[in-house]
Protein backbone atom coordinates (compact mmCIF):
# COMPACT_ATOMS: atom_id res chain seq x y z
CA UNK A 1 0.00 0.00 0.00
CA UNK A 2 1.09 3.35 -0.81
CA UNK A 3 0.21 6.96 -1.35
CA UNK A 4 -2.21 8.51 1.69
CA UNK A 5 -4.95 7.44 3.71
CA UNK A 6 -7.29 9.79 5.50
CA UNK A 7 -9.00 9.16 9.27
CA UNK A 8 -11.65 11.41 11.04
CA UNK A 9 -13.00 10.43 14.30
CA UNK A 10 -14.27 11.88 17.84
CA UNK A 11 -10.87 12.37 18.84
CA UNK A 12 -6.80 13.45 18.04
CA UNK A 13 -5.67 10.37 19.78
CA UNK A 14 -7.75 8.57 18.31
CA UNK A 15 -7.08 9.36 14.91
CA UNK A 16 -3.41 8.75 15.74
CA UNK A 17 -4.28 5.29 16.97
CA UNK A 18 -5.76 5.02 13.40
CA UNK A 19 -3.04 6.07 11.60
CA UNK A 20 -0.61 4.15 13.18
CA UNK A 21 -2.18 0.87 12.26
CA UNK A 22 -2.17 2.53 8.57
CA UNK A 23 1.55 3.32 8.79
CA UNK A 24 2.27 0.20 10.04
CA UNK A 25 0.57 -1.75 6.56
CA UNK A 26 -2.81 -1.84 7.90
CA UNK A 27 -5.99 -1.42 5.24
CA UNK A 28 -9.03 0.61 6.33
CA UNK A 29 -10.61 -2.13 8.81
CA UNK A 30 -7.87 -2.60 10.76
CA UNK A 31 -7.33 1.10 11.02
CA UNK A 32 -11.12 1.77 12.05
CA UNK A 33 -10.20 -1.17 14.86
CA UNK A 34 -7.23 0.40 15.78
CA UNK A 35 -9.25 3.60 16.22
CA UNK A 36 -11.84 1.68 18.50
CA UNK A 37 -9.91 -0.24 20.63
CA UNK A 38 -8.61 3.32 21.38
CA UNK A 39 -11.44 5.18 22.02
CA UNK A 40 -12.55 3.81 25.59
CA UNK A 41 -9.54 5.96 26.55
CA UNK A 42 -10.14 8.64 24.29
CA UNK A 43 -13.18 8.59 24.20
CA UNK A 44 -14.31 7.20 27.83
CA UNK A 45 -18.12 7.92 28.03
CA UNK A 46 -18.76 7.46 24.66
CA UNK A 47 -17.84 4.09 23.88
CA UNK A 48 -16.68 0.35 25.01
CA UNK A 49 -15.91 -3.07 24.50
CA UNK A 50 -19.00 -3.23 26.43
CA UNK A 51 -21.07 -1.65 24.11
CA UNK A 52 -22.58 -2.30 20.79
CA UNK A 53 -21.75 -0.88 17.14
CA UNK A 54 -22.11 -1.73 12.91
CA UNK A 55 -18.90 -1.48 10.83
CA UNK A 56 -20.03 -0.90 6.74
CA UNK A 57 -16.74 -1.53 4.99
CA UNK A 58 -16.15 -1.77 0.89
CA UNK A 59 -13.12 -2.57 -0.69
CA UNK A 60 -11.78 -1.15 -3.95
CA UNK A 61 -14.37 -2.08 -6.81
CA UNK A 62 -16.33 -4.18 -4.59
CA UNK A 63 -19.24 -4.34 -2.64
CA UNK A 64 -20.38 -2.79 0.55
CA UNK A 65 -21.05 -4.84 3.42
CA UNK A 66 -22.38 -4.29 7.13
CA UNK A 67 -21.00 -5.99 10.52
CA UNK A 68 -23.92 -6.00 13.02
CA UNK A 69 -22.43 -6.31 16.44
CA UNK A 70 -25.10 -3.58 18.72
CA UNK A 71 -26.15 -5.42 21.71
CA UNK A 72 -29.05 -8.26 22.54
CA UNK A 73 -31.20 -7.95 25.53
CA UNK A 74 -29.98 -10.55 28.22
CA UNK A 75 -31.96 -13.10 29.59
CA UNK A 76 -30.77 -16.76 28.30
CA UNK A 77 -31.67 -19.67 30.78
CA UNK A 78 -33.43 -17.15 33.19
CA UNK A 79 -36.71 -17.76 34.66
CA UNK A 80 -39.00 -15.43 33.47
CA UNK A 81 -40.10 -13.89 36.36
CA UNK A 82 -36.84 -12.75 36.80
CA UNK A 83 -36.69 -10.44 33.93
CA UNK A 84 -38.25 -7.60 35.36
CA UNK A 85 -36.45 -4.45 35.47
CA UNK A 86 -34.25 -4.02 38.02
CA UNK A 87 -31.77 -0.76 37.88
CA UNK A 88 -30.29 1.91 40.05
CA UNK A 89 -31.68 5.06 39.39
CA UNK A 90 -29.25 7.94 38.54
CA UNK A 91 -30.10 11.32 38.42
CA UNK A 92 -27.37 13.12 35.50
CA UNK A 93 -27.94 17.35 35.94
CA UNK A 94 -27.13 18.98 32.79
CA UNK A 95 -26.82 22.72 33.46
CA UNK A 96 -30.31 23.70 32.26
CA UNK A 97 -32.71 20.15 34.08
CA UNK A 98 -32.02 16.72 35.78
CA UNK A 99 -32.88 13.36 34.27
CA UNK A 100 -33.34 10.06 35.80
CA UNK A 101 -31.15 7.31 33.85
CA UNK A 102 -31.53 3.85 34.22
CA UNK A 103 -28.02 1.75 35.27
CA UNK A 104 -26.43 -0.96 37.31
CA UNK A 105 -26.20 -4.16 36.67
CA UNK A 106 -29.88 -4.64 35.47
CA UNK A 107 -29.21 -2.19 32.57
CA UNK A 108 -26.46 -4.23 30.61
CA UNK A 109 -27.59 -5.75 27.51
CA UNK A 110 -25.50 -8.79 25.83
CA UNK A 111 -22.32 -6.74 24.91
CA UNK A 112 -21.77 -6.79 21.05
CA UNK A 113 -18.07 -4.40 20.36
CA UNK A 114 -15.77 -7.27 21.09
CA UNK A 115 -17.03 -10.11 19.02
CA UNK A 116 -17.88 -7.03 16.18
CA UNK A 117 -14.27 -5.95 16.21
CA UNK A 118 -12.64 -9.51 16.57
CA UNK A 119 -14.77 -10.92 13.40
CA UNK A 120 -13.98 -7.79 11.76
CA UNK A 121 -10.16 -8.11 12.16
CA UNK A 122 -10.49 -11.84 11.48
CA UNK A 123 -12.53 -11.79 8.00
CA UNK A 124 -11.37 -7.89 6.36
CA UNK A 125 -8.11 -7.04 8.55
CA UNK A 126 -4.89 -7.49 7.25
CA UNK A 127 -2.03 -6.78 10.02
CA UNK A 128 -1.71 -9.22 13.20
CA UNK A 129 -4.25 -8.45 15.81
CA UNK A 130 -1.16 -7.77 18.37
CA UNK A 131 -0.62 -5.03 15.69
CA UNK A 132 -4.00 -3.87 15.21
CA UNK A 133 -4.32 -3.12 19.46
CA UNK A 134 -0.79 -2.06 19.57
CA UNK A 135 -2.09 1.87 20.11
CA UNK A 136 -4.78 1.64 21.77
CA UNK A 137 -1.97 -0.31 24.33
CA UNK A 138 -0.01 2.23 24.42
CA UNK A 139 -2.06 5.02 25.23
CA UNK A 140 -4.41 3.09 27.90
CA UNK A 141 -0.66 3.02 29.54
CA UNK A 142 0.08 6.40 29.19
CA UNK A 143 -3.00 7.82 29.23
CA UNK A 144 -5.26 10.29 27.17
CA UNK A 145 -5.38 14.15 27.67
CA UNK A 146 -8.98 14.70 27.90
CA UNK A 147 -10.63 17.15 25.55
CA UNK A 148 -13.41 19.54 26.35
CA UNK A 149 -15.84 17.12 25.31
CA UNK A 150 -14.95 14.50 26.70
CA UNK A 151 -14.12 15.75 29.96
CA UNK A 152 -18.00 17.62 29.82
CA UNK A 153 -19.09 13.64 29.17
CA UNK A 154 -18.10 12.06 32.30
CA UNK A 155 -18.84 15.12 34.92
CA UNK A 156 -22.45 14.80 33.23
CA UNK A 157 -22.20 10.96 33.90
CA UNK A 158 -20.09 10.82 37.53
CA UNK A 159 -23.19 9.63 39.59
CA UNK A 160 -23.34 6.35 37.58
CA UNK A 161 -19.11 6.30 37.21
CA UNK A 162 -19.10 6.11 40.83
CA UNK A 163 -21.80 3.53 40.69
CA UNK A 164 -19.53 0.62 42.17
CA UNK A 165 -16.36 0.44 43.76
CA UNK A 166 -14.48 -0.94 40.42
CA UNK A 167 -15.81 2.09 38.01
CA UNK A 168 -15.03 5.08 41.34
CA UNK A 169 -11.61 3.26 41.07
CA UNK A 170 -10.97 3.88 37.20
CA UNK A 171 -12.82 6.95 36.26
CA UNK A 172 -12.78 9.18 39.73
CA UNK A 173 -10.50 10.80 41.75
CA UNK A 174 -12.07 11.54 45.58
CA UNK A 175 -15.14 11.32 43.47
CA UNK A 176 -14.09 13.34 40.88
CA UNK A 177 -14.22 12.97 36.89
CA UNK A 178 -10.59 13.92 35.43
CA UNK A 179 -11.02 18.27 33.91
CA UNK A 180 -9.86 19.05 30.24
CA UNK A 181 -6.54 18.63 29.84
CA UNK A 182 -6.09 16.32 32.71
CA UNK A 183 -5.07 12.69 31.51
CA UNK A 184 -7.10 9.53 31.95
CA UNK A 185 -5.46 6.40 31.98
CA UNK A 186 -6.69 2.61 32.26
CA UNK A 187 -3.51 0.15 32.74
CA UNK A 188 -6.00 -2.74 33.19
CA UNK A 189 -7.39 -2.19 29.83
CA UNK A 190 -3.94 -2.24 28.34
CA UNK A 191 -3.01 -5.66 30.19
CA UNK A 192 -6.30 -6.39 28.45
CA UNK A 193 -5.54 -5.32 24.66
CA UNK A 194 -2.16 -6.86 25.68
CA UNK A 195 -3.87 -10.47 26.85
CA UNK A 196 -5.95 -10.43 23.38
CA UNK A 197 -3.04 -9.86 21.01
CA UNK A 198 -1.84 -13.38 22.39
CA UNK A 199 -5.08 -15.07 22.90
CA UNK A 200 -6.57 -13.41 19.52
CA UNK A 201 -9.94 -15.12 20.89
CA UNK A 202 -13.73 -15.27 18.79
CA UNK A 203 -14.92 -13.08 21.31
CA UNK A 204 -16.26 -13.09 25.50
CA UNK A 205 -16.79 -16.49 25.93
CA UNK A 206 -12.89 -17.33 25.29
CA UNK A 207 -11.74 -15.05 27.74
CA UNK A 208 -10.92 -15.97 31.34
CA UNK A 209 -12.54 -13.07 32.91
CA UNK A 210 -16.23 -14.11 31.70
CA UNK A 211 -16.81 -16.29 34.45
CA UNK A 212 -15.88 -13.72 36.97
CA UNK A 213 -18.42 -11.37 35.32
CA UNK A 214 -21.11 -13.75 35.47
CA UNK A 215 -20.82 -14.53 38.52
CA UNK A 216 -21.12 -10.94 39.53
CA UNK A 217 -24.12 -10.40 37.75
CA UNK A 218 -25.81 -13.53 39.40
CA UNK A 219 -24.98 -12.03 42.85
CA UNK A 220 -26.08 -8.46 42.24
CA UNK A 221 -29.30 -8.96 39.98
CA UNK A 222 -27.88 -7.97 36.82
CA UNK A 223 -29.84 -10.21 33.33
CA UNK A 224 -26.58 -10.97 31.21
CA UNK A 225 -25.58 -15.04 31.00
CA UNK A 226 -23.01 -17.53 29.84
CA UNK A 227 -25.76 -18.29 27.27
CA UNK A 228 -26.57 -14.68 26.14
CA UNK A 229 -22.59 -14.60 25.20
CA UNK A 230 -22.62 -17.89 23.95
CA UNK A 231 -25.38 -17.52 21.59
CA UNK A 232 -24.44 -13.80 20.41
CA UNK A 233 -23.82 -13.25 16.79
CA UNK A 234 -22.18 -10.72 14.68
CA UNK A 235 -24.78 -10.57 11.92
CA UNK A 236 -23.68 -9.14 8.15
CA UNK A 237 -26.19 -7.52 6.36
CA UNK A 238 -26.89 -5.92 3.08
CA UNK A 239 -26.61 -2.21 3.39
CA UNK A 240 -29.82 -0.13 2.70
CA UNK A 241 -29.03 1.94 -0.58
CA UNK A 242 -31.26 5.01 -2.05
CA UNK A 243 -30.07 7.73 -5.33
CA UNK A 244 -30.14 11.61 -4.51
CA UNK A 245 -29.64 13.57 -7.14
CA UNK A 246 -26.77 11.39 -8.97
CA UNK A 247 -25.38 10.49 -5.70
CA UNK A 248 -25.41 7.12 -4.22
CA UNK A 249 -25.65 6.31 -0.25
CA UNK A 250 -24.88 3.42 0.96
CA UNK A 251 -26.00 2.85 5.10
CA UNK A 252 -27.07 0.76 7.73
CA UNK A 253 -30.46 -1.20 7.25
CA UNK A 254 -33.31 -2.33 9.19
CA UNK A 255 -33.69 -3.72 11.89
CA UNK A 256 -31.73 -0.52 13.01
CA UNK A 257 -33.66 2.32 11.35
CA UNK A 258 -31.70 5.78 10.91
CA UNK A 259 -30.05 4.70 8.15
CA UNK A 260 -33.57 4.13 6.75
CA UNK A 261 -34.79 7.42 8.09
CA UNK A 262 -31.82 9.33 6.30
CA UNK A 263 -32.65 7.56 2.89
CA UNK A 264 -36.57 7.93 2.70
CA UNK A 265 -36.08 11.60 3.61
CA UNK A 266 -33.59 11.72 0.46
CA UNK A 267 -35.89 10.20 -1.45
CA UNK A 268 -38.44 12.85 -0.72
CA UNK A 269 -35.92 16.15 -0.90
CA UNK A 270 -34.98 14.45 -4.47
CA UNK A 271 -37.92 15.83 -5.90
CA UNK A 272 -37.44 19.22 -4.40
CA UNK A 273 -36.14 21.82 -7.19
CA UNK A 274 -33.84 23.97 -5.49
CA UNK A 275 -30.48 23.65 -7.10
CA UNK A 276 -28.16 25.19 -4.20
CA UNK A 277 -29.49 22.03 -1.88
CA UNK A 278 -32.92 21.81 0.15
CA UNK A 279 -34.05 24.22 2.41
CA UNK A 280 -33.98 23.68 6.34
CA UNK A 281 -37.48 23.77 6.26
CA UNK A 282 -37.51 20.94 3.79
CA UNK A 283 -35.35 18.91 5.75
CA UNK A 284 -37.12 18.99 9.01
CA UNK A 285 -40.23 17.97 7.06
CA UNK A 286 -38.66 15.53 5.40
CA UNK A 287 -37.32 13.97 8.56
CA UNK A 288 -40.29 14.25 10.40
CA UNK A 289 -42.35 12.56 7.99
CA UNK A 290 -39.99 9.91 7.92
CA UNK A 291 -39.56 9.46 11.45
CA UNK A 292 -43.46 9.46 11.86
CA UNK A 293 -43.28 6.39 9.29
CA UNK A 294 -40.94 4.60 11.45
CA UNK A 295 -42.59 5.27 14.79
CA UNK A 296 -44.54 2.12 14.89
CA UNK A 297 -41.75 0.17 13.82
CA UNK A 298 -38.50 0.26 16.28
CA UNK A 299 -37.65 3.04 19.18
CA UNK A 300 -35.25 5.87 18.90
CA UNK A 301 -32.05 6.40 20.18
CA UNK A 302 -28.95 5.60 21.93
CA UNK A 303 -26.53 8.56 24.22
CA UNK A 304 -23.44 7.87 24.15
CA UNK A 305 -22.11 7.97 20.31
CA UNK A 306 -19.02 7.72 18.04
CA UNK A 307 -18.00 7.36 14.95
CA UNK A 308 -14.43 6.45 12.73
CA UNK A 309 -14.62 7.56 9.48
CA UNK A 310 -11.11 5.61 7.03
CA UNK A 311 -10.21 5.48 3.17
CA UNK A 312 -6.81 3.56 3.23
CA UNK A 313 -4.19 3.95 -0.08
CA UNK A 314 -5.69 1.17 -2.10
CA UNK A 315 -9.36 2.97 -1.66
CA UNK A 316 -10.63 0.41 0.90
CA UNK A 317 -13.45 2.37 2.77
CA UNK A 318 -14.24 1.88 6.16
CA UNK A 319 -17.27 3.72 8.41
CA UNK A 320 -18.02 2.53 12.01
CA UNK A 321 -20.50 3.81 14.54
CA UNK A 322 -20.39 2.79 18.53
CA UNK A 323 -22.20 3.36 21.69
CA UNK A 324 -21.97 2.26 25.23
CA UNK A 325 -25.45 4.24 25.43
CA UNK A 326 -24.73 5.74 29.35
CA UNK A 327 -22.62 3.29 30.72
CA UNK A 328 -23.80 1.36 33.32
CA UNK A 329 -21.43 2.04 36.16
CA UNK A 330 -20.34 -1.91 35.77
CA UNK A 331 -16.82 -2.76 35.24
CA UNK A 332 -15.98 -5.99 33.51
CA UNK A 333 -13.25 -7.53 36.63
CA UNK A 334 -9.70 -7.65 35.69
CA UNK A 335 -10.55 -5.68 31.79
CA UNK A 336 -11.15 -1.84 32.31
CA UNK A 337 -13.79 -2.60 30.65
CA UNK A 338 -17.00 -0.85 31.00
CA UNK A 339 -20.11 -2.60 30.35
CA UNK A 340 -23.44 -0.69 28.22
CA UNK A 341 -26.74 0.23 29.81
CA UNK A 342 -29.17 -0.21 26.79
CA UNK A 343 -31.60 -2.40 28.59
CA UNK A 344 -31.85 1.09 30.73
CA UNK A 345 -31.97 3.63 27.72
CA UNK A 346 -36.23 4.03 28.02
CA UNK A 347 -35.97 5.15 24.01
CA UNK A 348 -35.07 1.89 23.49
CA UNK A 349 -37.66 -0.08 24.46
CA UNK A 350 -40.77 1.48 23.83
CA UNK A 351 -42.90 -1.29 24.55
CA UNK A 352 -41.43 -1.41 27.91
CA UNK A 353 -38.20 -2.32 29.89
CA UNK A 354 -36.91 -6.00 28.87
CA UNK A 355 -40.19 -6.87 27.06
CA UNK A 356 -38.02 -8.03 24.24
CA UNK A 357 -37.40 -11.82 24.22
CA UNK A 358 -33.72 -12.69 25.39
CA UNK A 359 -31.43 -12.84 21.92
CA UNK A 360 -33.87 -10.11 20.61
CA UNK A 361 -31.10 -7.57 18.51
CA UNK A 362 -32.11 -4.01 20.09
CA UNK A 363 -32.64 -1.16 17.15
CA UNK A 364 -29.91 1.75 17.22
CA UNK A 365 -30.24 5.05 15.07
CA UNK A 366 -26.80 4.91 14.32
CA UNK A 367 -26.13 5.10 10.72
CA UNK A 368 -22.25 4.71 9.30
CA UNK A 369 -22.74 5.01 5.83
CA UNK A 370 -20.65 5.56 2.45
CA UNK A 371 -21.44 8.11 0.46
CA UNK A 372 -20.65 8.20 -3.76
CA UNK A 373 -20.78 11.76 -5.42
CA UNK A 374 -21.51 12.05 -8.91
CA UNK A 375 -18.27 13.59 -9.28
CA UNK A 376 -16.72 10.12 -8.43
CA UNK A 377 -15.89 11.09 -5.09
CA UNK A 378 -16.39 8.74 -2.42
CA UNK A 379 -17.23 9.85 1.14
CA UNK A 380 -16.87 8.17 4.23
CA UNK A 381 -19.63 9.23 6.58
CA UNK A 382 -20.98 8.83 10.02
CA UNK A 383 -22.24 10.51 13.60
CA UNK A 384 -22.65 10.59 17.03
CA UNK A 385 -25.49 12.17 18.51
CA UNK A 386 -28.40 10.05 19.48
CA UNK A 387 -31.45 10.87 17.78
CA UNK A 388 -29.56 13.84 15.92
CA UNK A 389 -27.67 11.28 13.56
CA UNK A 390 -30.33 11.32 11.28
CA UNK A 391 -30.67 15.43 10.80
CA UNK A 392 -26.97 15.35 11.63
CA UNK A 393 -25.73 12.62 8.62
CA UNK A 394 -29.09 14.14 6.60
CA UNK A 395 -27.71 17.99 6.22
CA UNK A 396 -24.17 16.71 6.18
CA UNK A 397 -24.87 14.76 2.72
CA UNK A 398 -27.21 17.57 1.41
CA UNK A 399 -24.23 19.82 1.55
CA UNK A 400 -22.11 17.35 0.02
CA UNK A 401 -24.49 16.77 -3.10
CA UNK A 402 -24.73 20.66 -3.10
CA UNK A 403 -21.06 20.81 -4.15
CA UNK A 404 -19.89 21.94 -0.80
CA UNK A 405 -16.26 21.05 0.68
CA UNK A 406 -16.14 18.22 3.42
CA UNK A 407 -15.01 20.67 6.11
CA UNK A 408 -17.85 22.93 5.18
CA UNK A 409 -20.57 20.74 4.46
CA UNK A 410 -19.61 19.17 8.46
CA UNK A 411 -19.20 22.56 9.73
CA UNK A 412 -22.53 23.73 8.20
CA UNK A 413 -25.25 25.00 10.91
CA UNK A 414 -27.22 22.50 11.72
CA UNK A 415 -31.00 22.21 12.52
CA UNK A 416 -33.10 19.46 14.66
CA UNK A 417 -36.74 18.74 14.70
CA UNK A 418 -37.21 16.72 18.17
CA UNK A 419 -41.11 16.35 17.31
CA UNK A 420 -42.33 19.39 18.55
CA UNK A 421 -39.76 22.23 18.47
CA UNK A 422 -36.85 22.95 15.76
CA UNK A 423 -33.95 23.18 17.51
CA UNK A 424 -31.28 25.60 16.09
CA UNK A 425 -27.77 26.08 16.17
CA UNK A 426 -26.29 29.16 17.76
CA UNK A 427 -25.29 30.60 13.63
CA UNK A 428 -27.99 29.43 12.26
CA UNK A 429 -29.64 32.30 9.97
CA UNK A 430 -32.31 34.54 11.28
CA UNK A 431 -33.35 33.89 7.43
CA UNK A 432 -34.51 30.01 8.31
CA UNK A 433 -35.13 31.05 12.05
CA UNK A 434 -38.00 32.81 10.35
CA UNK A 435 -38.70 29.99 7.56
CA UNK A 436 -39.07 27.08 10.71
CA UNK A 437 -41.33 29.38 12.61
CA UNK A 438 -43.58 28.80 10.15
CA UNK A 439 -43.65 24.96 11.41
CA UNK A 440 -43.62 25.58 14.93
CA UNK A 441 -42.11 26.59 18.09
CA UNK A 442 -38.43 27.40 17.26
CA UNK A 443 -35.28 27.27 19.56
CA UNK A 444 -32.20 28.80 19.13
CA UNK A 445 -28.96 27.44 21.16
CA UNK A 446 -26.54 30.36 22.65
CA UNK A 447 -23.62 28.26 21.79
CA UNK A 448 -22.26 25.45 19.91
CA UNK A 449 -23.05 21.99 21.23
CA UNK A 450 -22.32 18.34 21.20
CA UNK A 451 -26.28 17.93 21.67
CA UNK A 452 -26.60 18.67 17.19
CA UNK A 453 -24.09 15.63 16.99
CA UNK A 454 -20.39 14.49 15.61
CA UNK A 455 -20.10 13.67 11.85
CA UNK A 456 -16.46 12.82 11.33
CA UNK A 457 -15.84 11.97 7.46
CA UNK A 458 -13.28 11.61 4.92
CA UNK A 459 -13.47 11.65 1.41
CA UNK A 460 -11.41 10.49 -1.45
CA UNK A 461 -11.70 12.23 -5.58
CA UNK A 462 -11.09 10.23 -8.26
CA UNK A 463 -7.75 11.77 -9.11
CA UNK A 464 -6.58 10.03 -5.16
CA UNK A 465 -6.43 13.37 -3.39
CA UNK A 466 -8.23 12.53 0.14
CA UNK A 467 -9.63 15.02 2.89
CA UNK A 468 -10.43 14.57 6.37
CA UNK A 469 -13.21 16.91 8.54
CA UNK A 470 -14.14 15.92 12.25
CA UNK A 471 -16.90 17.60 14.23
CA UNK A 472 -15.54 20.84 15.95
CA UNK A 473 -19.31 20.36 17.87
CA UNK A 474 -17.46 17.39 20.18
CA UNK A 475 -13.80 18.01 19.16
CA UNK A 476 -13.76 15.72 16.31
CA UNK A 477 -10.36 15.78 14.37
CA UNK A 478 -8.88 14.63 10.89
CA UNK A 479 -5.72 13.76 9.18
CA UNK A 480 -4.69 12.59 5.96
CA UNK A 481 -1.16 11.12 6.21
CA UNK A 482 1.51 10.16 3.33
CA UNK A 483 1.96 5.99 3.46
């Protein structure tokens, strides 16, 4: 491999994870990998190998496909009367209200990352799993300077970090979250990455920790089995594909739905005639329409988002989108490892907590997705964000089509229908403040925020130049290197 590669993510060190796996003859996959296993100290309340996720990949003149590896709800060999809900409330103050969130050992669902990122590496990866972790090793050991966003994550989520004795150990000092610019580190998780670049196991249930974990979550009430982990499967799947105006997207499919969200709204701006792009008044009533279709269908969100956006030398793409929703406060013994609350996240389940059948695949709105211009251009595209992906990854593409620059189509002011009010950016134009008025209530931030999500992309012209654009909105960054 030779020539450049490009890498945008939620973080610097986390792109430099990334591009050391390229550097050292990784291909996209491996990179994206190299990028996860290093965001859980990066990127601490964002994501896990706790947590769930969907890797689309395509490699040079082939075809797309899409790793399914977000979480199962729990339950395997349980009597049924004990799948009620049990949590620990938490109450998480954001500066402006207080919400209750749902963790403890009750909230984990069948963790998904692990398996995702081990069948990933073993059936597109290229470079030794030993060098694939490598990074992420190293910086777990000497730790990751925290950025403003990250640092803002876990203050807003220190009730449940300080859940049990094992997470107030890792994440808190005298009960408090590490400030920006302070450095988190997790030598346990590095012993970890260390253990499975000489194991280089199929996933949980060939570790030796799993019976450990088990065992904790028989003796404190928590759903997750031997059997949930034994009978977990990384599912491919045929992306979900729609045209917009000679451009071709390329995303996650059902059962998860904001990929299909994104593309029906496409399909309805394509008819729109307005040559510079749709309006923002178009979009949110595109969006809502196509939420409203999905309503009945799935729920709607997940908290705690990122995304790794790769085009390697040879043109191998590679998008990937992962949660650990709020983290559950649970610490996988002996890992660093940080388990996922989705069987807590309420927008999850909206026919009511742990109603699904055990081995039932939950529905995320995550959407990594590949994006073909009709310049030839190929984009690789994803966000963080919750239940702003799909106006986040919608207006992001719009731009693109448009003829805008990557930077400027992810920098773009961004607006958010959340079913009754359109939410605006801080610099969003008193021109569309006035147009969504029309629609309904309007609000407009005072500042920028990591609420109107994190699209980190890349993008790569026909001619091989590449460019790389994270999200300012949670400290995203980019780099395209030499090879």
């Amino acid at each position: 491999m030779g020539g450049q590669a490009a890498v945008a993510a939620g973080d610097r060190q986390t792109v430099e994870a990334a591009t050391a796996v390229l550097r050292a003859g990784g291909n996209a996959v491996d990179a994206a990998l190299g990028a996860g296993f290093a965001a859980p100290v990066a990127e601490p309340g964002l994501t896990s190998l706790g947590g769930g996720g969907f890797l689309l990949s395509r490699p040079p003149g082939g075809t797309a496909q899409i790793l399914d590896f977000f979480v199962d709800a729990p339950g395997h060999g349980l009597p049924e009367t004990a799948l009620a809900p049990h949590f620990t409330p938490v109450t998480v103050v954001f500066s402006d209200a207080e919400q209750v969130f749902h963790a403890g050992y009750g909230s984990v669902a069948v963790p998904g990352v692990l398996n995702g990122y081990l069948a990933a590496h073993r059936r597109l990866g290229r470079l030794p799993l030993a060098d694939v972790v490598a990074p992420a090793k190293a910086r777990a050991r000497q730790g990751a300077v925290l950025s403003d966003t990250q640092a803002e994550v876990l203050t807003l989520l220190q009730a449940i970090l300080g859940l049990t004795p094992e997470a107030a150990r890792l994440y808190l000092d005298r009960g408090v979250p590490p400030k920006a610019g302070e450095v988190f580190a997790n030598p346990q998780y590095a012993d970890f990455l260390d253990q499975l670049g000489e194991l280089d196991p199929n996933g949980w249930t060939d570790l030796p920790q799993t019976p450990d974990t088990i065992a904790d979550m028989r003796a404190h009430g928590g759903l997750l089995t031997a059997e949930d982990l034994r009978q977990y499967e990384v599912r491919a799947r045929e992306p979900h594909v729609v045209s917009y105006r000679g451009a071709r997207l390329t995303t996650n499919p059902p059962p998860s739905f904001g990929g299909s969200i994104v593309c029906a709204a496409l399909s309805r701006l394509d008819g729109e005639d307005d040559e510079g792009g749709p309006s923002s008044r178009a979009i949110v009533e595109a969006l809502h329409d196509a939420t409203e279709a999905q309503k009945s269908r799935t729920p709607t969100s997940v908290k705690g988002t990122t995304h790794v956006s790769v085009i390697d030398g040879d043109g191998m793409v590679a998008s990937m989108t992962t949660s650990n929703g709020s983290c559950s406060g649970i610490v996988i013994p002996g890992t660093g490892v940080q388990l996922n609350n989705m069987m807590g996240e309420s927008d999850l389940h909206p026919d009511g907590f742990h109603a699904a059948q055990p081995g039932t695949r939950v529905a995320s709105m995550m959407a990594p997705s590949i994006l073909d211009l009709a310049d030839g251009s190929t984009v690789a595209i994803g966000s963080g964000g919750s239940e702003r992906i799909r106006s986040a990854l919608l207006q992001t593409v719009t731009h693109l089509v448009a003829g805008r620059s990557l930077a400027a189509s992810v920098a773009a002011p961004r607006v958010h229908f959340d079913g009754t009010t359109s939410q605006l950016e801080h610099d969003v134009s008193e021109d569309v403040a006035l147009e969504l008025a029309d629609v309904g209530p309007v609000n407009r931030w005072s500042r920028a925020s990591m609420y109107f999500g994190g699209v980190n992309a890349v993008r790569r012209y026909p001619d091989g130049r590449l460019e790389a654009a994270g999200d300012a909105r949670r400290h995203g960054a980019g780099a395209v290197i030499d090879l």
